[in-house]
PDB file of N, CA and C in Angstrom:
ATOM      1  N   UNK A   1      23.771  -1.562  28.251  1.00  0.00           N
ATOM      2  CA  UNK A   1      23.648  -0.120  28.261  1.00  0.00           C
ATOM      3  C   UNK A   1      24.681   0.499  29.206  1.00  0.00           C
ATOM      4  N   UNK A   2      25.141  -0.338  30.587  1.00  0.00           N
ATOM      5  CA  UNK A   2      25.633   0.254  31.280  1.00  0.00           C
ATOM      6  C   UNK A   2      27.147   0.666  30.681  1.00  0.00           C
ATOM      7  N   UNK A   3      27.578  -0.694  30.277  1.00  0.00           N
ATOM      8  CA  UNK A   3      28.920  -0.448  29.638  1.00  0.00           C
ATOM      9  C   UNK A   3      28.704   0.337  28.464  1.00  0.00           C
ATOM     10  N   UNK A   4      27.994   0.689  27.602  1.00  0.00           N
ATOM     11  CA  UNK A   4      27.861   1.712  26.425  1.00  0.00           C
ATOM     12  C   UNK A   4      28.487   3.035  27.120  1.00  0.00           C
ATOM     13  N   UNK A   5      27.374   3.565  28.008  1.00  0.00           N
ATOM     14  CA  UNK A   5      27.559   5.173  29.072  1.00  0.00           C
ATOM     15  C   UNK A   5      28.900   5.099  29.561  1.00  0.00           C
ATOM     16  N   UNK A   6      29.728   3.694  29.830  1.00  0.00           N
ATOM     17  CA  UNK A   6      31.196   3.936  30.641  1.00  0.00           C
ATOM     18  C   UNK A   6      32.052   4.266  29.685  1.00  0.00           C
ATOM     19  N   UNK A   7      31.648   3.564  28.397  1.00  0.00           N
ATOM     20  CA  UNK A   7      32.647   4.250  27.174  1.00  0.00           C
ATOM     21  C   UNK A   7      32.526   5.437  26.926  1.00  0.00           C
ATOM     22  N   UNK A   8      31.142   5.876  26.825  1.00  0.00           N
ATOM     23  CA  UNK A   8      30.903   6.997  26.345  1.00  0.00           C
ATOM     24  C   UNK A   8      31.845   7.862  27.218  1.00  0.00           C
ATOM     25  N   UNK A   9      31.747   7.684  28.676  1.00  0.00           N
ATOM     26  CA  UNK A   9      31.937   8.768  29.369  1.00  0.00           C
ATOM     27  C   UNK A   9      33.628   8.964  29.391  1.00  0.00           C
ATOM     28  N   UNK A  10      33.931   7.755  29.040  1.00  0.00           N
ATOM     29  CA  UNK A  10      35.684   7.234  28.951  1.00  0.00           C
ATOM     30  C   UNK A  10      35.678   8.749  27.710  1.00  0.00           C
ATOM     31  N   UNK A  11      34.960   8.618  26.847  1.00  0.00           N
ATOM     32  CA  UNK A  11      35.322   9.547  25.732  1.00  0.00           C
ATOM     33  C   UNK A  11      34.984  10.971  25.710  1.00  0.00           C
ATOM     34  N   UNK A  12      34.296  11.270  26.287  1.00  0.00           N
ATOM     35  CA  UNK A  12      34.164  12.670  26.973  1.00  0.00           C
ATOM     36  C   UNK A  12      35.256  13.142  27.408  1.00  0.00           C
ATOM     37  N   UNK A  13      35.964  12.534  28.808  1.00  0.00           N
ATOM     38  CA  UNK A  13      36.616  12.995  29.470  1.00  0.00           C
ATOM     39  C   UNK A  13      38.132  13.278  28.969  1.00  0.00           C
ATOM     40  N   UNK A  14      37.967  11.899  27.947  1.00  0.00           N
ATOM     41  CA  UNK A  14      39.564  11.945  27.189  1.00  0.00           C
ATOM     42  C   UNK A  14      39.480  13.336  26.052  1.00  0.00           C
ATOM     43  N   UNK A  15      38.635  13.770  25.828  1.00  0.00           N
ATOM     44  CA  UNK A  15      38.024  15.228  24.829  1.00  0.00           C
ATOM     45  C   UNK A  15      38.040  15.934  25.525  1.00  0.00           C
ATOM     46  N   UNK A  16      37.855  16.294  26.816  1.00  0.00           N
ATOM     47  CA  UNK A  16      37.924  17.524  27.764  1.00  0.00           C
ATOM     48  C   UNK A  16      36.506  17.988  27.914  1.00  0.00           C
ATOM     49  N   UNK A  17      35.499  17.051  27.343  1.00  0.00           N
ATOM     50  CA  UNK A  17      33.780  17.448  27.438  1.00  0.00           C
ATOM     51  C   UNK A  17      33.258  17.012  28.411  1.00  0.00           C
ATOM     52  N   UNK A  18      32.132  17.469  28.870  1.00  0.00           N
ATOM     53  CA  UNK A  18      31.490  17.172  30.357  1.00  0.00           C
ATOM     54  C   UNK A  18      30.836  16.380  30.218  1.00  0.00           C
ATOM     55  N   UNK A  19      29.838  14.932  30.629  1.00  0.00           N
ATOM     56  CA  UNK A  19      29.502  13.993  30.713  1.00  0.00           C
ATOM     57  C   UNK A  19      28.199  14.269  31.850  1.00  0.00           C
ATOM     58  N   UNK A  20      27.324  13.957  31.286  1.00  0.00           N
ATOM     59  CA  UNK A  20      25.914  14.404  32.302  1.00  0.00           C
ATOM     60  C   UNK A  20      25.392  13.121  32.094  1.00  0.00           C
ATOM     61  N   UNK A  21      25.206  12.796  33.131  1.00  0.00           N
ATOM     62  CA  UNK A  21      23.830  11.130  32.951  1.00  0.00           C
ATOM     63  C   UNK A  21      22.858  11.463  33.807  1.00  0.00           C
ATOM     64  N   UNK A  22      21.377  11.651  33.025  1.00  0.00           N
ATOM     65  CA  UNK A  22      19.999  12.081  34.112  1.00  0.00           C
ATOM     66  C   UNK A  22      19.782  10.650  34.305  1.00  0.00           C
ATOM     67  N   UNK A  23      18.665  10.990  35.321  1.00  0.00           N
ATOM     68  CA  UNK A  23      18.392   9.925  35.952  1.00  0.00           C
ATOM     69  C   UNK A  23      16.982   8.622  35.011  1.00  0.00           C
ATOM     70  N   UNK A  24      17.331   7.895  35.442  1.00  0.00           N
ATOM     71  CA  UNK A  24      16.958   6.783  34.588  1.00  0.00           C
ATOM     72  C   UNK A  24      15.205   7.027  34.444  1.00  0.00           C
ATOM     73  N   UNK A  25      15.138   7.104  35.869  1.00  0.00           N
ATOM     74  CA  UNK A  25      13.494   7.675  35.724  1.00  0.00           C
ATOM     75  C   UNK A  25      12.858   9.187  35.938  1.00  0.00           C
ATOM     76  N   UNK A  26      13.842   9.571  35.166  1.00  0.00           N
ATOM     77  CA  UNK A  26      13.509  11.252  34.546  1.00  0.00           C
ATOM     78  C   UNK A  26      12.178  11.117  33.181  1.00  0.00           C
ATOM     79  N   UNK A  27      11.166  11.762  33.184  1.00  0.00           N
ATOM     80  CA  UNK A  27       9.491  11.837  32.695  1.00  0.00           C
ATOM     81  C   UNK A  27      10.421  12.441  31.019  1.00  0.00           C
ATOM     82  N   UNK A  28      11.071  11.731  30.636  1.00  0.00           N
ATOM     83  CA  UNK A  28      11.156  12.722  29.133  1.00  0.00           C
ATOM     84  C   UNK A  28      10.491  12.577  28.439  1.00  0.00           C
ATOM     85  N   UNK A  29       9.549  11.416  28.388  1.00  0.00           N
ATOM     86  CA  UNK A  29       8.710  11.107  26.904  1.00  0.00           C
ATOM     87  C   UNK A  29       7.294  11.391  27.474  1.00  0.00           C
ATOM     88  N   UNK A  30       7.162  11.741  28.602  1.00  0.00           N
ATOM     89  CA  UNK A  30       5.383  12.094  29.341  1.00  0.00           C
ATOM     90  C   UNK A  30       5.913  14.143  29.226  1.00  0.00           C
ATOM     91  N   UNK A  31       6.897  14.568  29.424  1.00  0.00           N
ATOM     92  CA  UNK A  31       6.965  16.294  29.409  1.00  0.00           C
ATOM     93  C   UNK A  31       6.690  16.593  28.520  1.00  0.00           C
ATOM     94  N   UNK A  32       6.193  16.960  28.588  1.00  0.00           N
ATOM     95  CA  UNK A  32       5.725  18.815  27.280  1.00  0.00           C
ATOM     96  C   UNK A  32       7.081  19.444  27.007  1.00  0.00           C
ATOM     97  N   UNK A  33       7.871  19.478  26.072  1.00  0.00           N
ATOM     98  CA  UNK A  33       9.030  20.180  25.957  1.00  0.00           C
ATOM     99  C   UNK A  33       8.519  21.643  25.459  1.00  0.00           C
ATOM    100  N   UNK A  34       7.657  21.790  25.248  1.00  0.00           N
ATOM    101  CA  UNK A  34       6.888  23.602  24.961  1.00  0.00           C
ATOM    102  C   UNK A  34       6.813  24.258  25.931  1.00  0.00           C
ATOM    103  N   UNK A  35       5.383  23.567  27.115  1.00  0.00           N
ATOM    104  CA  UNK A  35       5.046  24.240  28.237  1.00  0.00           C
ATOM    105  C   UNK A  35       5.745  23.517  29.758  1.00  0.00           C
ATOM    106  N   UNK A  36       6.392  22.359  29.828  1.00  0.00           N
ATOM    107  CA  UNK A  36       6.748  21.990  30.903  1.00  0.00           C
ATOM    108  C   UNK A  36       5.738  21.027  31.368  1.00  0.00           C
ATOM    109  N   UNK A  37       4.142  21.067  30.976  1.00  0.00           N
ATOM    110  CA  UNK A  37       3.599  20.272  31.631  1.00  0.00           C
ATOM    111  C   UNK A  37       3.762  18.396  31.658  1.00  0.00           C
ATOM    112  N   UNK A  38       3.788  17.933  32.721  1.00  0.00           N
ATOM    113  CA  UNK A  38       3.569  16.273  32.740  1.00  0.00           C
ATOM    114  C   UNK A  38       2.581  15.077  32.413  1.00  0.00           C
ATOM    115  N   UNK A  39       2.041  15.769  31.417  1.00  0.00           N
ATOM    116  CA  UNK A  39       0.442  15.440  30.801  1.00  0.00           C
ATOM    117  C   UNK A  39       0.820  14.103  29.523  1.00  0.00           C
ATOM    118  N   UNK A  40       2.434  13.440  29.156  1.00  0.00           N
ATOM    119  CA  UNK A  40       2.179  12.829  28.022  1.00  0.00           C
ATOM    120  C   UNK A  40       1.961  11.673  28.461  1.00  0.00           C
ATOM    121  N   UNK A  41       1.502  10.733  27.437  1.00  0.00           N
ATOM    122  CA  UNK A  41       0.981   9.026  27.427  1.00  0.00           C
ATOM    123  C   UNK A  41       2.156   8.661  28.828  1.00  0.00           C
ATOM    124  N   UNK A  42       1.196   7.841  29.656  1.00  0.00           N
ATOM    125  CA  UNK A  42       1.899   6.653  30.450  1.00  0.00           C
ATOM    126  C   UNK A  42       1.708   5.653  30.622  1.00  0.00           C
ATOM    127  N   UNK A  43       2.562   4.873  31.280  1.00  0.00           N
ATOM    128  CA  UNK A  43       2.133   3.276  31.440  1.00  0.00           C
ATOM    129  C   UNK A  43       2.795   2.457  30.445  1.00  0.00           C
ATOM    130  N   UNK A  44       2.733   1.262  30.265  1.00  0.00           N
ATOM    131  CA  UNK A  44       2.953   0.293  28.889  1.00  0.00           C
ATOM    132  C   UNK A  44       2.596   0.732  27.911  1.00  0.00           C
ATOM    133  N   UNK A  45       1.224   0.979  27.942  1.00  0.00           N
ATOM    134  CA  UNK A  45       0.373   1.494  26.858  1.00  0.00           C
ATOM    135  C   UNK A  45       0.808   2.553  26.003  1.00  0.00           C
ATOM    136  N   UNK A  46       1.236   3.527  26.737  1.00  0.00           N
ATOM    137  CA  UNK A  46       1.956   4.885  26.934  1.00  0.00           C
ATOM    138  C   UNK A  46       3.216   4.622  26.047  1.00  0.00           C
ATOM    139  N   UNK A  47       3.665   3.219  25.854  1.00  0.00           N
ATOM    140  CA  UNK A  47       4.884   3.313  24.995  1.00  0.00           C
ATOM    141  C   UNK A  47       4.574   2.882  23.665  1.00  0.00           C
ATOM    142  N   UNK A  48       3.069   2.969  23.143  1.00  0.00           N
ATOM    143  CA  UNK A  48       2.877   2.391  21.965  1.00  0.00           C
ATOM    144  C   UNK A  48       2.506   3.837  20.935  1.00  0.00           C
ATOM    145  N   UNK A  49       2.029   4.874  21.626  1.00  0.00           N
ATOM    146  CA  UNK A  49       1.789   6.378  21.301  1.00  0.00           C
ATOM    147  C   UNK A  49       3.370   7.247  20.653  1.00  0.00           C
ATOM    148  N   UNK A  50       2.758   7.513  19.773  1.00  0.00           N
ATOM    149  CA  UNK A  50       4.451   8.026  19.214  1.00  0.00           C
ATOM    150  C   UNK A  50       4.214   9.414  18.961  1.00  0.00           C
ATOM    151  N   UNK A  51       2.759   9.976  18.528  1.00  0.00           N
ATOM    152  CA  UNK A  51       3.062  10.962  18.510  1.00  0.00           C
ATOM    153  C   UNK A  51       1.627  11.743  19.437  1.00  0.00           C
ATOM    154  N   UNK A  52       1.620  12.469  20.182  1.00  0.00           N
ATOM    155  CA  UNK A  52       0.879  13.142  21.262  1.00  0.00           C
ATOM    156  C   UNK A  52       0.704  14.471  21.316  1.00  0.00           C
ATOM    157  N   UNK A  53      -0.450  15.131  21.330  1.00  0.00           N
ATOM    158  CA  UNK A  53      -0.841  16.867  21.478  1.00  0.00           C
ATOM    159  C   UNK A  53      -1.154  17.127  22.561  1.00  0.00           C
ATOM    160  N   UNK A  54      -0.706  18.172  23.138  1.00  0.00           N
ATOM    161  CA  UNK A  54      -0.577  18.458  24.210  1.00  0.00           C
ATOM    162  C   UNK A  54      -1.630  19.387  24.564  1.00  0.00           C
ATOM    163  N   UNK A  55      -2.582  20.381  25.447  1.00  0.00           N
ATOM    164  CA  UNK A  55      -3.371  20.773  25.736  1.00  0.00           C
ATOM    165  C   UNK A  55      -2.688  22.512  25.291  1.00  0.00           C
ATOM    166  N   UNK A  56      -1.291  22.448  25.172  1.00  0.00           N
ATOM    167  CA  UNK A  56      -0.984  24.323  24.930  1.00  0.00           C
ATOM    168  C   UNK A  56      -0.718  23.910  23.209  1.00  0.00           C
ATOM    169  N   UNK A  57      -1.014  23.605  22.825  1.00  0.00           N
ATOM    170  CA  UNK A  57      -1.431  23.694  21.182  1.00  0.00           C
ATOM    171  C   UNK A  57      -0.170  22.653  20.301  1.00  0.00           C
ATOM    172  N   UNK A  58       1.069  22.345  21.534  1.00  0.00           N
ATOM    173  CA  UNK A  58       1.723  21.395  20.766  1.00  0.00           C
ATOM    174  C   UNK A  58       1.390  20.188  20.491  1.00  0.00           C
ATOM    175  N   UNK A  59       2.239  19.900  19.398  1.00  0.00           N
ATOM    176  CA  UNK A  59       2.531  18.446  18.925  1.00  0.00           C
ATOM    177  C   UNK A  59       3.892  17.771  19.045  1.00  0.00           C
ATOM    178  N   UNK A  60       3.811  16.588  19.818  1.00  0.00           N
ATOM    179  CA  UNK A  60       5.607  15.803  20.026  1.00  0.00           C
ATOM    180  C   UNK A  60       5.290  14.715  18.975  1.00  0.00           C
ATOM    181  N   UNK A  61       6.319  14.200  18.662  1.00  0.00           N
ATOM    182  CA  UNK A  61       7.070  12.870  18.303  1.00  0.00           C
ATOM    183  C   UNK A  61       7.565  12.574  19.667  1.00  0.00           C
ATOM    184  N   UNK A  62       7.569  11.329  20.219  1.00  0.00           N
ATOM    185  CA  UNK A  62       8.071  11.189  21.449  1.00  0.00           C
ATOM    186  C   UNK A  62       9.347  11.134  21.581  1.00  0.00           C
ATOM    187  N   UNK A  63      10.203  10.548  20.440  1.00  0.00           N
ATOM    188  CA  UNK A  63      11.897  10.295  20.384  1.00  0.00           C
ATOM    189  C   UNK A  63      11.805  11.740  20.264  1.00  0.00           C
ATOM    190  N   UNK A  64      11.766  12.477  19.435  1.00  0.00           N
ATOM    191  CA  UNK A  64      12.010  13.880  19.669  1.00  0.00           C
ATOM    192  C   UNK A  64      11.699  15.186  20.795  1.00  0.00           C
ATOM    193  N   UNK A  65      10.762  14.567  21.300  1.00  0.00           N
ATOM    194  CA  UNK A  65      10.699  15.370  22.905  1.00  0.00           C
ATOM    195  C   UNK A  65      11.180  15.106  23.692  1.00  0.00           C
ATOM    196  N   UNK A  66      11.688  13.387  23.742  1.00  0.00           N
ATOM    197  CA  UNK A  66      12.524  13.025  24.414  1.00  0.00           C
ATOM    198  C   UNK A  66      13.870  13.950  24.794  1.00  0.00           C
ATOM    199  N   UNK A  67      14.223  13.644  23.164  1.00  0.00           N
ATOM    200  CA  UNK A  67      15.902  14.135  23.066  1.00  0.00           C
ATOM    201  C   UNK A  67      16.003  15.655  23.586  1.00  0.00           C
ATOM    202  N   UNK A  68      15.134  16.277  23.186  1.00  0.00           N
ATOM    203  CA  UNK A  68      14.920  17.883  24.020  1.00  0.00           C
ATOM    204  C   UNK A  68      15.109  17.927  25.383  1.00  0.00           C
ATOM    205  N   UNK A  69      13.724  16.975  26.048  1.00  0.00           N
ATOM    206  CA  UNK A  69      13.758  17.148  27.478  1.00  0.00           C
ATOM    207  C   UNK A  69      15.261  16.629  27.925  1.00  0.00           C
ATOM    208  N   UNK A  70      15.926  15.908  27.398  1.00  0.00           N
ATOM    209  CA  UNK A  70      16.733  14.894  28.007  1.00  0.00           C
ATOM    210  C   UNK A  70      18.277  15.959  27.926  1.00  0.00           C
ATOM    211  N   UNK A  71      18.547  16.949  26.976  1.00  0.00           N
ATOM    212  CA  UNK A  71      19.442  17.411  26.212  1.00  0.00           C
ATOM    213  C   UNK A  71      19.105  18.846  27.724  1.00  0.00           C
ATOM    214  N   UNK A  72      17.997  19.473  28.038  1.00  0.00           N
ATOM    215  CA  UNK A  72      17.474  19.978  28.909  1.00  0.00           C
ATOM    216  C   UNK A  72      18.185  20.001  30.176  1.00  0.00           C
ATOM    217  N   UNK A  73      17.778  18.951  30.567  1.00  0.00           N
ATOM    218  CA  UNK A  73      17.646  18.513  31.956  1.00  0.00           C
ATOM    219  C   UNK A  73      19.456  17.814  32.146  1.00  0.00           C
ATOM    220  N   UNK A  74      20.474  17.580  30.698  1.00  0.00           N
ATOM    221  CA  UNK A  74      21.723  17.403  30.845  1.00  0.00           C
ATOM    222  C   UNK A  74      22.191  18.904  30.799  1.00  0.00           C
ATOM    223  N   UNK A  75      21.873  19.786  30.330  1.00  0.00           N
ATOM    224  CA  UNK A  75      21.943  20.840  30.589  1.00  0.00           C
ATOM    225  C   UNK A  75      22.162  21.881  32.166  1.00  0.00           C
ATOM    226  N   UNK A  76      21.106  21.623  32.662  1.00  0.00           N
ATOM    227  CA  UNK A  76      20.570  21.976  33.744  1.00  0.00           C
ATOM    228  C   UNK A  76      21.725  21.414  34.906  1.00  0.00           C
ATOM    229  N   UNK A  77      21.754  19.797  34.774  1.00  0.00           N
ATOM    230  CA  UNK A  77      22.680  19.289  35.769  1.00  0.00           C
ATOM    231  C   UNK A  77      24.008  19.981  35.740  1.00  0.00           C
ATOM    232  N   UNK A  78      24.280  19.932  34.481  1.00  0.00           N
ATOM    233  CA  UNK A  78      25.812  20.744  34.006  1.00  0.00           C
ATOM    234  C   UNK A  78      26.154  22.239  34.995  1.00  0.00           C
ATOM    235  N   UNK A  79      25.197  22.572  35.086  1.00  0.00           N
ATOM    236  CA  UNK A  79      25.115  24.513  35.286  1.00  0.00           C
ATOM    237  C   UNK A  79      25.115  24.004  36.869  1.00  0.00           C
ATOM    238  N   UNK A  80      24.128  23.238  37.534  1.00  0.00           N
ATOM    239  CA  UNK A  80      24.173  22.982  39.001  1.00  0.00           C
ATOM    240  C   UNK A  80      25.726  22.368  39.145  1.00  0.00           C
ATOM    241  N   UNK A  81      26.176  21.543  38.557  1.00  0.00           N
ATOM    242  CA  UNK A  81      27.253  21.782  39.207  1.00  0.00           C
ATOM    243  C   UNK A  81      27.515  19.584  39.263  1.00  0.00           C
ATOM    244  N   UNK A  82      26.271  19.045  38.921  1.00  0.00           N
ATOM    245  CA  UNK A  82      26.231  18.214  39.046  1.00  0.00           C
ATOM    246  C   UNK A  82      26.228  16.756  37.975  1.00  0.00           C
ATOM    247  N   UNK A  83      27.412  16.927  37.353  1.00  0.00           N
ATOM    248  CA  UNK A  83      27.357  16.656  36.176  1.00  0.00           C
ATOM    249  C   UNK A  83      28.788  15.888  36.336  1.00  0.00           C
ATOM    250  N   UNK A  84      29.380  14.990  35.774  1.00  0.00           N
ATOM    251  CA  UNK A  84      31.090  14.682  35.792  1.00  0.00           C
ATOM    252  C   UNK A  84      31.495  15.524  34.792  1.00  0.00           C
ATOM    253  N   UNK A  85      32.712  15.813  35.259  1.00  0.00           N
ATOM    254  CA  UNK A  85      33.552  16.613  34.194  1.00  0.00           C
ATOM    255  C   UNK A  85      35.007  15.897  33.990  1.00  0.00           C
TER     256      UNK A  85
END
């Protein structure tokens, strides 16, 4: 994986695009991408749950809340300032 992200980022930079890597143990598949809350499946167990309702009326797919929270929070780093460019 590590060498995957060094290419990747090799290819960003050679494109002139910014390159954000969150942190490894960033909550993307336990967040609520609706309300923010930290309420989804955890643990081992927690990785066998694919799809989860949340208490504010949503419903995730976990790869897909993932990619939100994760797309988010590369977002976020970008704007702070903390991101490679």
């Amino acid at each position: 994986m590590g060498r995957f992200l060094d290419r990747l980022e090799s290819k960003a930079r050679r494109a002139g695009r910014t390159f954000a890597k969150v942190d490894r143990y960033f909550p993307s598949t336990r967040l609520c991408s609706a309300c923010g809350a930290l309420t989804g499946p955890q643990g081992l167990d927690g990785l066998k749950v694919r799809r989860w309702r949340r208490g504010c009326g949503a419903e995730h797919d976990r790869d897909a809340n993932a990619e939100i929270n994760i797309r988010r929070e590369g977002q976020r780093l970008v704007a702070a300032g903390q991101a490679d460019t």
